[in-house]
N, C-alpha and C. Protein backbone atom coordinates (compact mmCIF):
# COMPACT_ATOMS: atom_id res chain seq x y z
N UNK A 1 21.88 -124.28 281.19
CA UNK A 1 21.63 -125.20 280.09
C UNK A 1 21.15 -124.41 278.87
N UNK A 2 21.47 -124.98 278.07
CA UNK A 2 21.13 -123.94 276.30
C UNK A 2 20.14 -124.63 276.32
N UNK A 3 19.41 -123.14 275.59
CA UNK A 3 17.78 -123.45 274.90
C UNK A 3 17.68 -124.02 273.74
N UNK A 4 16.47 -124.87 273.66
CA UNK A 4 16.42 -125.29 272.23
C UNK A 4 16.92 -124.84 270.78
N UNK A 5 16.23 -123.54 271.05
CA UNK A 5 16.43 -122.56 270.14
C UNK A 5 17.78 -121.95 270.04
N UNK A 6 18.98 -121.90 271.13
CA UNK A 6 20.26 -122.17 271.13
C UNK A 6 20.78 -123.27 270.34
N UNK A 7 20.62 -124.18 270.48
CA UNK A 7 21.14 -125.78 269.96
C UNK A 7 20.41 -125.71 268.69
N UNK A 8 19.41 -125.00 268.38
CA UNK A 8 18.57 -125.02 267.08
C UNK A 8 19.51 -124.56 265.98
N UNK A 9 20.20 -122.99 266.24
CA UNK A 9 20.82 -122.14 265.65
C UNK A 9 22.52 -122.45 265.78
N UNK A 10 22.45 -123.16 266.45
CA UNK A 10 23.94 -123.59 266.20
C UNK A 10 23.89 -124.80 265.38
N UNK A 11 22.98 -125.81 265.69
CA UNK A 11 23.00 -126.91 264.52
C UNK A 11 22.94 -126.56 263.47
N UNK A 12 21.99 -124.98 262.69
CA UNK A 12 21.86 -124.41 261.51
C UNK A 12 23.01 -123.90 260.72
N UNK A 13 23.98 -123.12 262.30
CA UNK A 13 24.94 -123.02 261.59
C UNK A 13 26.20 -123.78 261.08
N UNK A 14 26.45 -125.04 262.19
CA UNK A 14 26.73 -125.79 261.46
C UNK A 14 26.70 -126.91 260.51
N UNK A 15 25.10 -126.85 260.40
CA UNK A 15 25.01 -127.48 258.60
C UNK A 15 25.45 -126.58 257.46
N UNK A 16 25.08 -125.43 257.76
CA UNK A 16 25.29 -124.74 256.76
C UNK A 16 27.03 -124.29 256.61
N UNK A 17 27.84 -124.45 257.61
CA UNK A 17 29.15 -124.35 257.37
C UNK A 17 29.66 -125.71 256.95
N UNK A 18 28.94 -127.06 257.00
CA UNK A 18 29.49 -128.13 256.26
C UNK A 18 29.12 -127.83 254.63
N UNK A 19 27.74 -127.11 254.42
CA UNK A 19 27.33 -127.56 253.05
C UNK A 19 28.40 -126.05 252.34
N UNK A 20 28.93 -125.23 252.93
CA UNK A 20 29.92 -124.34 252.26
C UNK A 20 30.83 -124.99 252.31
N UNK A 21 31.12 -125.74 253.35
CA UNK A 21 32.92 -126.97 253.18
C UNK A 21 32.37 -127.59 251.41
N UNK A 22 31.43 -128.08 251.53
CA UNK A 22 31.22 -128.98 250.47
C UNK A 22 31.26 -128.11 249.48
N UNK A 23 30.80 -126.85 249.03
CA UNK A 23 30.53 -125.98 247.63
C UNK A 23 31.56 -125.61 247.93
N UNK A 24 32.75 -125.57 248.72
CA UNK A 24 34.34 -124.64 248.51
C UNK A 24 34.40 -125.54 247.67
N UNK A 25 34.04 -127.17 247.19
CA UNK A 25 35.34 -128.30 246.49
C UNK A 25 34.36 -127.70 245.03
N UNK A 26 33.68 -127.32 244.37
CA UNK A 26 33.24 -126.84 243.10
C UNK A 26 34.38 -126.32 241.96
N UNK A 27 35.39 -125.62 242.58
CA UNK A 27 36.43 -125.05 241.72
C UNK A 27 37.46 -126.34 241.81
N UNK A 28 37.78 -126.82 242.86
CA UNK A 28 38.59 -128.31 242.42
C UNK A 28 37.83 -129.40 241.51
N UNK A 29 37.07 -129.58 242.26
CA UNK A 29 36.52 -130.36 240.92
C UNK A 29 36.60 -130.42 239.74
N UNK A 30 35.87 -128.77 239.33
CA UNK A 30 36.49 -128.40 237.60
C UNK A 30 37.62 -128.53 237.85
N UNK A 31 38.47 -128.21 238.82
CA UNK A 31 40.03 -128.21 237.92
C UNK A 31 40.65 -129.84 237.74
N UNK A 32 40.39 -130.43 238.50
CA UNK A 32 40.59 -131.87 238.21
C UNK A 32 39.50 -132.74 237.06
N UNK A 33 38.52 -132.22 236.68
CA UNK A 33 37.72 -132.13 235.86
C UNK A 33 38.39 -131.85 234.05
N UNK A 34 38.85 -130.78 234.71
CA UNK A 34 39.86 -130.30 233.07
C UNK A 34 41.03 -131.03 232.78
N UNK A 35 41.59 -131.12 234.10
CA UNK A 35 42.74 -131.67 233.64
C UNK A 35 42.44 -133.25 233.01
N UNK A 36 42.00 -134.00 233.64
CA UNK A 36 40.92 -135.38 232.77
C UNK A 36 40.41 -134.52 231.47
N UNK A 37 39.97 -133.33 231.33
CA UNK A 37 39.34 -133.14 230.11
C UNK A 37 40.51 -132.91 228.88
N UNK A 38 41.35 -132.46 229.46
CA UNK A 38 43.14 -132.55 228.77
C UNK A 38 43.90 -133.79 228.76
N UNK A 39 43.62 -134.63 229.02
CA UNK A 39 44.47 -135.94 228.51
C UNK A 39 43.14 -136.44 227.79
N UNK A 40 41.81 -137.03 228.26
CA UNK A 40 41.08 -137.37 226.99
C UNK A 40 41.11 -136.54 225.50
N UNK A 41 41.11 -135.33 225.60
CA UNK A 41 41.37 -134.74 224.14
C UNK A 41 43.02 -135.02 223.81
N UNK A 42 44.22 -135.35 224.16
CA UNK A 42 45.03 -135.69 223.83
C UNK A 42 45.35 -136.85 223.27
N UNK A 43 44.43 -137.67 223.71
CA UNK A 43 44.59 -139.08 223.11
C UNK A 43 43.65 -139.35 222.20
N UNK A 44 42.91 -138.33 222.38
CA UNK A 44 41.55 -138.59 220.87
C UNK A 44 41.98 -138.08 219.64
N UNK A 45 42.84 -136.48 220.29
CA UNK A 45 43.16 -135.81 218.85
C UNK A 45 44.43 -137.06 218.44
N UNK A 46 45.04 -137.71 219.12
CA UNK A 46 45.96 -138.81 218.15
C UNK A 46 45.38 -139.50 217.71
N UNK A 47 44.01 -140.13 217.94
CA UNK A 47 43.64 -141.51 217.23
C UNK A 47 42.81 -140.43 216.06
N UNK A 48 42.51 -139.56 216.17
CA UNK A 48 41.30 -138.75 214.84
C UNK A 48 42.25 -138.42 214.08
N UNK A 49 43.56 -137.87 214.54
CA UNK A 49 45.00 -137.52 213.44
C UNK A 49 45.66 -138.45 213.24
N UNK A 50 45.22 -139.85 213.35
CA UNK A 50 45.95 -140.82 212.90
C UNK A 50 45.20 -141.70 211.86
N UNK A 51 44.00 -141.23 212.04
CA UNK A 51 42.86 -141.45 210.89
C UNK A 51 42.46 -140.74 210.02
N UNK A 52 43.23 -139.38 210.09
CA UNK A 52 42.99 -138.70 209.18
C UNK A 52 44.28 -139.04 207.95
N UNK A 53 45.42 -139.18 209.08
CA UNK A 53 47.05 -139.68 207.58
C UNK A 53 46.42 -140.13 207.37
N UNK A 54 45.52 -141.72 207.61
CA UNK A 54 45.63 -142.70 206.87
C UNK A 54 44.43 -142.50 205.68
N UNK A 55 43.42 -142.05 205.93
CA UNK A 55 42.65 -141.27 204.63
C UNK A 55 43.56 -140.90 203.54
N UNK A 56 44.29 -139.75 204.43
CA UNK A 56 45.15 -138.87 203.36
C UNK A 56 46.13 -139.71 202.64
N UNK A 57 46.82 -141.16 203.33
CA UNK A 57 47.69 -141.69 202.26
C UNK A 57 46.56 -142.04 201.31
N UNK A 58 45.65 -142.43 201.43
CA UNK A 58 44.97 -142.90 200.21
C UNK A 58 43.59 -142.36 199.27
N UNK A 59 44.52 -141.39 199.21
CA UNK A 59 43.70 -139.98 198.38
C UNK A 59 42.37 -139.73 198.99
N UNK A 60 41.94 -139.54 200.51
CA UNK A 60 41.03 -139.65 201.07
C UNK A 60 40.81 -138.71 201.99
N UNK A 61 39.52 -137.82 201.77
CA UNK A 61 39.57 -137.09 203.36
C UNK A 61 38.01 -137.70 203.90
N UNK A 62 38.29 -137.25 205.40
CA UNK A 62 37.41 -138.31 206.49
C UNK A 62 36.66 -138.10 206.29
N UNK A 63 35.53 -137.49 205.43
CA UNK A 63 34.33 -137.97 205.09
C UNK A 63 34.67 -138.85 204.28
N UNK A 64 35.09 -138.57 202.88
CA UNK A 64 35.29 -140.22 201.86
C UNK A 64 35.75 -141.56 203.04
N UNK A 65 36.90 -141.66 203.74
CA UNK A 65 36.77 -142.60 204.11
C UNK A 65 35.65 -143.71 204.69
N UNK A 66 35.19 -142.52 205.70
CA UNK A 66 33.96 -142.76 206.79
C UNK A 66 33.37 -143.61 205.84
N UNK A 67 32.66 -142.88 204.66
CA UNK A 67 32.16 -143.08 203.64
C UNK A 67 32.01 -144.92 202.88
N UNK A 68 33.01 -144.59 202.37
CA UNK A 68 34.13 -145.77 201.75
C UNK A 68 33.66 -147.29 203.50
N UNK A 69 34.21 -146.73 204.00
CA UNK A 69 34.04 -147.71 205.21
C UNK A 69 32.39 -148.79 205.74
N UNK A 70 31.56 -147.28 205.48
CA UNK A 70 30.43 -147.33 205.54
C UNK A 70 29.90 -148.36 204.56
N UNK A 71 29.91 -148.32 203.04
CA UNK A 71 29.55 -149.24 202.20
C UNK A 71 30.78 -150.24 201.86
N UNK A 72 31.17 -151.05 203.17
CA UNK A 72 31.99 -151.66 202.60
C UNK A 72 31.40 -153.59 203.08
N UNK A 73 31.61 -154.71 202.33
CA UNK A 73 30.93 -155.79 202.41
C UNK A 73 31.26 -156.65 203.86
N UNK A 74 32.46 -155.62 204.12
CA UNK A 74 32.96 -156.54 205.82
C UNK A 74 32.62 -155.97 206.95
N UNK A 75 31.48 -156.79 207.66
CA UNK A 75 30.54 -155.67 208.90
C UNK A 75 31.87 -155.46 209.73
N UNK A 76 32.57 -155.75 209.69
CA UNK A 76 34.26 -155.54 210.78
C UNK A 76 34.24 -153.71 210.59
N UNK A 77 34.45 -153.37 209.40
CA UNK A 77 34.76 -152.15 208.86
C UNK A 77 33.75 -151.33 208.63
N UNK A 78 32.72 -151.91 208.81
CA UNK A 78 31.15 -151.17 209.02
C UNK A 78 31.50 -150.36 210.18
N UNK A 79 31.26 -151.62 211.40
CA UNK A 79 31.40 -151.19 212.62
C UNK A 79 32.58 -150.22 212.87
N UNK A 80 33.70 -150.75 212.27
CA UNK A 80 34.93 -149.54 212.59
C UNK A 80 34.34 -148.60 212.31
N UNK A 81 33.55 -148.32 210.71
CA UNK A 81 33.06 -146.72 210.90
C UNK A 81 32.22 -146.02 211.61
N UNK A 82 31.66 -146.48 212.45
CA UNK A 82 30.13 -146.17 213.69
C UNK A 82 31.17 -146.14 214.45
N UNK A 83 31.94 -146.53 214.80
CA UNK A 83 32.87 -146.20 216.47
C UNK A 83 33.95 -145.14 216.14
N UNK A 84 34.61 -145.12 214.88
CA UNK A 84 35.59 -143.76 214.19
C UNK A 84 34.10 -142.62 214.35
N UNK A 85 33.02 -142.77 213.61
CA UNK A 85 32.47 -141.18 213.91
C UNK A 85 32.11 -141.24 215.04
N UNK A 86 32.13 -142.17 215.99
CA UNK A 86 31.68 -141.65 217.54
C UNK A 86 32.97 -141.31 218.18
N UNK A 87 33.84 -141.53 217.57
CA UNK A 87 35.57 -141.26 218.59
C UNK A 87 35.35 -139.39 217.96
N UNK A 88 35.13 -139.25 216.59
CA UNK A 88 35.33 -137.77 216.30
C UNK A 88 34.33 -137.03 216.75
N UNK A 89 33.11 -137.37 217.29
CA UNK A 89 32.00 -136.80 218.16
C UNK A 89 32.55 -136.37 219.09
N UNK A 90 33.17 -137.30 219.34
CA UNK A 90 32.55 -136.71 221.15
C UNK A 90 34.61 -135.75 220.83
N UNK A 91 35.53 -136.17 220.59
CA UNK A 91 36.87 -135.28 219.85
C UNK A 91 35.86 -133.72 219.76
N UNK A 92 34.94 -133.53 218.64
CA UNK A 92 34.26 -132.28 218.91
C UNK A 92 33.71 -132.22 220.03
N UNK A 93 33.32 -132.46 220.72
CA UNK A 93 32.53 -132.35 222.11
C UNK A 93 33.26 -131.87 222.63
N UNK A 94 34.45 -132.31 223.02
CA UNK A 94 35.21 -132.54 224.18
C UNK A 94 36.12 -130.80 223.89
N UNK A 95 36.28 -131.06 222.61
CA UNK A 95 37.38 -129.70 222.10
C UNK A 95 36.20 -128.72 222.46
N UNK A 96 35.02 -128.74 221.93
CA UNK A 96 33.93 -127.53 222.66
C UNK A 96 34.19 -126.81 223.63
N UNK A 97 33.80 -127.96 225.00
CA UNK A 97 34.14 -127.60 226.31
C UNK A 97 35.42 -127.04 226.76
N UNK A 98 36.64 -128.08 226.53
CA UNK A 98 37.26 -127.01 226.48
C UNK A 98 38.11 -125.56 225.60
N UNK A 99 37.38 -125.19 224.76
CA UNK A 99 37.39 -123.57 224.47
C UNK A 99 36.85 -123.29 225.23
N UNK A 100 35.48 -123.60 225.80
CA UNK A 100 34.09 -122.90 226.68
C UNK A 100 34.64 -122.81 227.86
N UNK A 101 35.57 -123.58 228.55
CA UNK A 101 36.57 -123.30 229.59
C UNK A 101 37.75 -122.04 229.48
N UNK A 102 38.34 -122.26 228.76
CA UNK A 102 39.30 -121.66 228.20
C UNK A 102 38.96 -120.02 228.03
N UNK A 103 37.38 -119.91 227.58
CA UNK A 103 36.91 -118.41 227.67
C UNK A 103 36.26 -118.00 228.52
N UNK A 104 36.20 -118.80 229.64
CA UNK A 104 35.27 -118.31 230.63
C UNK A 104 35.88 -117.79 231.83
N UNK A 105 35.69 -116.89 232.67
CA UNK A 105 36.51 -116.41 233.56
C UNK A 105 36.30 -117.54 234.56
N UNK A 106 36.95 -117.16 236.02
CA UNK A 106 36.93 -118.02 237.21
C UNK A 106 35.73 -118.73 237.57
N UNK A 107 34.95 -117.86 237.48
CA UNK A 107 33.38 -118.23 238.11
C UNK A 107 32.45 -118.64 236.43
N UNK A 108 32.94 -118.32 235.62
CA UNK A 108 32.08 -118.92 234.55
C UNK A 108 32.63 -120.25 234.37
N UNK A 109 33.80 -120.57 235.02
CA UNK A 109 34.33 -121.71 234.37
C UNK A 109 33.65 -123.25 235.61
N UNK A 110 33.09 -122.41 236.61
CA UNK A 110 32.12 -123.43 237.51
C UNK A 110 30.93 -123.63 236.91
N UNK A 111 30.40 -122.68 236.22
CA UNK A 111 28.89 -122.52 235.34
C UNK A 111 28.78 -123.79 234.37
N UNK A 112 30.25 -123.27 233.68
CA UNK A 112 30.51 -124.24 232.29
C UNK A 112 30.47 -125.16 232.72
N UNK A 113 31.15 -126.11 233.73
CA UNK A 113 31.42 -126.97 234.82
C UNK A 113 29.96 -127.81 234.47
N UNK A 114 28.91 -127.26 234.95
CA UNK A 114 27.94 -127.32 235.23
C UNK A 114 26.75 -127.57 234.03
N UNK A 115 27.42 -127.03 233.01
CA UNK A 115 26.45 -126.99 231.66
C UNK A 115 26.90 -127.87 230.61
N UNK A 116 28.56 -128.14 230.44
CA UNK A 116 28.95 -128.28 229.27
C UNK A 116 29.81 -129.91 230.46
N UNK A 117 29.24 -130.59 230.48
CA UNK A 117 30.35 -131.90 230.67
C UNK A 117 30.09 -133.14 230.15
N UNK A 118 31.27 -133.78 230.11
CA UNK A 118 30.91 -135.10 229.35
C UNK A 118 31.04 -136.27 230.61
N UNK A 119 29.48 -137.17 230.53
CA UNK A 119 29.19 -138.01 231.31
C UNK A 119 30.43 -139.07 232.21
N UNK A 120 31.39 -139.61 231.21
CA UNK A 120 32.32 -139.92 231.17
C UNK A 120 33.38 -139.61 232.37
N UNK A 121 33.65 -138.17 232.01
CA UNK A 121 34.79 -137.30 232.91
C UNK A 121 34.52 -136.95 234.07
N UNK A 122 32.89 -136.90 233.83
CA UNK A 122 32.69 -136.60 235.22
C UNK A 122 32.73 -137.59 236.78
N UNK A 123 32.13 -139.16 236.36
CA UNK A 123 32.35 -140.06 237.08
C UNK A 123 33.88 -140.56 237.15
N UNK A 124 35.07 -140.78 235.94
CA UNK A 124 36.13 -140.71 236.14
C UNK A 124 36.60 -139.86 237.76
N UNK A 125 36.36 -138.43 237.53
CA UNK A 125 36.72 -137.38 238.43
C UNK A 125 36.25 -137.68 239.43
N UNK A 126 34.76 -138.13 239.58
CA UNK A 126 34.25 -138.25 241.16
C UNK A 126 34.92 -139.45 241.62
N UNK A 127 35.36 -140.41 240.99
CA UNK A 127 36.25 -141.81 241.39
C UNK A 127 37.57 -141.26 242.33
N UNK A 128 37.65 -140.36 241.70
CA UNK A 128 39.03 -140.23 242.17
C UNK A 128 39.21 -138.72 242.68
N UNK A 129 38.39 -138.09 242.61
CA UNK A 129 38.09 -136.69 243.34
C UNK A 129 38.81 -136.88 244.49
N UNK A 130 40.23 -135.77 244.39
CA UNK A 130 40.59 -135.44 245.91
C UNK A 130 40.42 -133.94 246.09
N UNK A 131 39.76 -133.89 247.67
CA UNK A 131 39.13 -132.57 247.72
C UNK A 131 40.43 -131.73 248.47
N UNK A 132 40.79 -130.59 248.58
CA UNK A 132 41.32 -129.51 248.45
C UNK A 132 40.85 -128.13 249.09
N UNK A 133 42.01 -127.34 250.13
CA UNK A 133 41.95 -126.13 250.37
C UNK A 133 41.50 -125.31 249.20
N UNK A 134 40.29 -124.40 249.38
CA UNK A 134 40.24 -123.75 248.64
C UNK A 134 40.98 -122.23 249.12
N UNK A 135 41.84 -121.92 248.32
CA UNK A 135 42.84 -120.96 248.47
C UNK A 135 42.43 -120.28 247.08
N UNK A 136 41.49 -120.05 246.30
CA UNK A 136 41.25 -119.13 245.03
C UNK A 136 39.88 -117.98 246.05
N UNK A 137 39.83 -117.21 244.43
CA UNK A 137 38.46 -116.57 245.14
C UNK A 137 37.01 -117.27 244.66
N UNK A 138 37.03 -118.03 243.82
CA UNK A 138 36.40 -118.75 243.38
C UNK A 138 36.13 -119.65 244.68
N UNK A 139 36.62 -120.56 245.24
CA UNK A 139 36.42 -121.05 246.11
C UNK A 139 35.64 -120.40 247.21
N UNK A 140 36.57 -119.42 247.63
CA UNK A 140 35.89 -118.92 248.94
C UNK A 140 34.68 -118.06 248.72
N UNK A 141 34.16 -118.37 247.58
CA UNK A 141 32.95 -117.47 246.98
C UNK A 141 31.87 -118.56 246.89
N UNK A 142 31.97 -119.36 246.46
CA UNK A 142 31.75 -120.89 246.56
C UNK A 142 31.24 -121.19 248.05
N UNK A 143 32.35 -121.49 248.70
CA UNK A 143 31.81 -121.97 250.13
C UNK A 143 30.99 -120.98 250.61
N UNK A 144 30.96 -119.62 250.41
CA UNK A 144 29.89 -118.71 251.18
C UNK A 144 28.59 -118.58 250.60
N UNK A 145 28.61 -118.80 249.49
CA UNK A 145 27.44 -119.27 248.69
C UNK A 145 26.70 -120.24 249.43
N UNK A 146 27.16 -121.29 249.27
CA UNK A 146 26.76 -122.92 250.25
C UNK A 146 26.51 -122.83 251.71
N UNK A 147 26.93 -121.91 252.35
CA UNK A 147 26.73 -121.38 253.68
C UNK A 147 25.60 -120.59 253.97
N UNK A 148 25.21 -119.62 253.09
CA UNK A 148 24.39 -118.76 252.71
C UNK A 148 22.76 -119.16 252.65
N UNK A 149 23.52 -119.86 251.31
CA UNK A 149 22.59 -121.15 250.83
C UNK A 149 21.67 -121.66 251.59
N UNK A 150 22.19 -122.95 252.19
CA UNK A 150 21.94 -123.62 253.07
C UNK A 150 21.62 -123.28 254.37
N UNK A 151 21.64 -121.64 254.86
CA UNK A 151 20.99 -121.08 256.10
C UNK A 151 19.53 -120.80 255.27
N UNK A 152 19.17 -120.41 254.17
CA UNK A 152 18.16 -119.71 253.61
C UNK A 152 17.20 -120.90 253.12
N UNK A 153 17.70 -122.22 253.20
CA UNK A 153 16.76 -123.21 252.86
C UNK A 153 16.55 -123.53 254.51
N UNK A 154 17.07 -123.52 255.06
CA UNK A 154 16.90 -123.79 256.51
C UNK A 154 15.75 -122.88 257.29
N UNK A 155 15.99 -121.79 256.76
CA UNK A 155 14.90 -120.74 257.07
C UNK A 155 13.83 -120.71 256.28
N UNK A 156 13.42 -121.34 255.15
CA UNK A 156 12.43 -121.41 254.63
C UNK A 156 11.83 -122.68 255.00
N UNK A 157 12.88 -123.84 255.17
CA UNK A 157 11.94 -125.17 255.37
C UNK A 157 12.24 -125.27 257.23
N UNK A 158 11.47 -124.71 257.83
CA UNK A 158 10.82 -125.17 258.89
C UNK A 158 11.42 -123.99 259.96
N UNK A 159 12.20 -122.74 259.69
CA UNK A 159 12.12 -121.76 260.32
C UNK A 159 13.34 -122.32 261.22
N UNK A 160 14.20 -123.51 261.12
CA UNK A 160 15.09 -124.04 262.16
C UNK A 160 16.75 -122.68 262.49
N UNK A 161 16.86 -122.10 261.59
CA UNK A 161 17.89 -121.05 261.72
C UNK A 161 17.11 -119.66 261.70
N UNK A 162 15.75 -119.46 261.67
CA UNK A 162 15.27 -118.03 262.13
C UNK A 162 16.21 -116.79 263.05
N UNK A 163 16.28 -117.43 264.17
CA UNK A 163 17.23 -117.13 264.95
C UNK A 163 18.71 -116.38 264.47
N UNK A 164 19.08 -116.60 263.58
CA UNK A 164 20.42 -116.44 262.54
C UNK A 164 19.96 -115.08 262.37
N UNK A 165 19.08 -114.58 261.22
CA UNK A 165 18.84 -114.04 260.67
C UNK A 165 18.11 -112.92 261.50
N UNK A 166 17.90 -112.49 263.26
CA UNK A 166 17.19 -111.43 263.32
C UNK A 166 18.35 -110.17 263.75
N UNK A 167 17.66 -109.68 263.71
CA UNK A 167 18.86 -107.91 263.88
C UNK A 167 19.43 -107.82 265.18
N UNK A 168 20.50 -107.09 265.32
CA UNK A 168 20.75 -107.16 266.69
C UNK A 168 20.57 -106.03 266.95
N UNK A 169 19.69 -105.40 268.78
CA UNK A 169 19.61 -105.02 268.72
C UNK A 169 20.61 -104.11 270.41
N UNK A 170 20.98 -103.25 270.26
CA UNK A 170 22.11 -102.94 271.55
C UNK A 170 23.13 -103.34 271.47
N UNK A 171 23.57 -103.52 270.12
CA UNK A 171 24.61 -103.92 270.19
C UNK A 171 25.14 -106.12 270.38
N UNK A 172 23.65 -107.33 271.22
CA UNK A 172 24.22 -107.97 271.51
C UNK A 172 23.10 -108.49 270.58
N UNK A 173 23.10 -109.94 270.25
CA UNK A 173 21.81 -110.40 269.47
C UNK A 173 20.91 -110.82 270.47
N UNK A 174 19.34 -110.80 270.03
CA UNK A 174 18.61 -111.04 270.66
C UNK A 174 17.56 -112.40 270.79
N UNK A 175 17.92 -112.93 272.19
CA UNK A 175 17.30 -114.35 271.65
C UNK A 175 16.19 -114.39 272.62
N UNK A 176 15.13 -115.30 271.80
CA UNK A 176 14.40 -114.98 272.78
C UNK A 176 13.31 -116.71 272.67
């Protein structure tokens, strides 16, 4: 019959090989992440370049309009202008992130992931998040991280994977 401390260190290791299953999906995510971050900037840069002709037919650039909109006596066109500068906000936002993608290598682009997202894209993505072989190195850098991870919180909160971590010695590990 296995010892506690058998069943201890195998349960450790396999939490900690689920919570690396779980940090392999980090690089899918961003990438399904971006790609949502590439059709929202596609449809923003049309409605902000379709507000910008229409400025421009009438001797106007988007500050004057905004402007113009702003002091105008019909709260209709008030309001249009509070929701036009929040459509070109977050249009800059969104174009931010992705350059900040765009320049970041493999593993910076999980960082960015992490620093630079819009509230929005991200629940979109988790709606519909399908998780994925990780076949990059990003991934499999990822899941060993989370494996790693998650043995080293295990070993700090309550010593349950100790066992993992001692040397072997003769060649076989030593349990004791």
């Amino acid at each position: 019959m296995a010892s506690f401390k058998t069943v201890r260190r195998t349960g450790a290791i396999a939490v900690a090989g689920a919570v690396g299953i779980v940090f392999s999906q980090a690089p899918e995510f961003g990438q399904q992440y971006r790609q949502r971050l590439g059709g929202a900037l596609a449809e923003l840069k049309t409605v902000v370049a379709d507000f910008d002709a229409d400025a421009k037919r009438n001797d106007l650039d988007r500050k004057q309009a905004l402007d113009q909109m702003r002091i105008s006596s019909d709260l209709f066109i008030q309001d249009r202008a509070a929701s036009m500068e929040r459509t070109i906000h977050r249009y800059d936002d969104l174009s931010a992130q992705d350059q900040a993608y765009r320049t970041s290598g493999p593993f910076g682009r999980v960082a960015t992931i992490a620093t630079h997202y819009d509230p929005a894209l991200v629940d979109g993505t988790l709606d519909d998040f399908e998780p994925a072989v990780p076949v990059t190195i990003e991934g499999f850098v990822a899941a060993g991280a989370g494996f790693f991870l998650a043995l080293i919180a295990m070993a700090l909160g309550g010593r349950a994977c100790s066992g993992v971590f001692r040397r072997v010695r003769g060649g076989r590990p030593r349990y004791s």
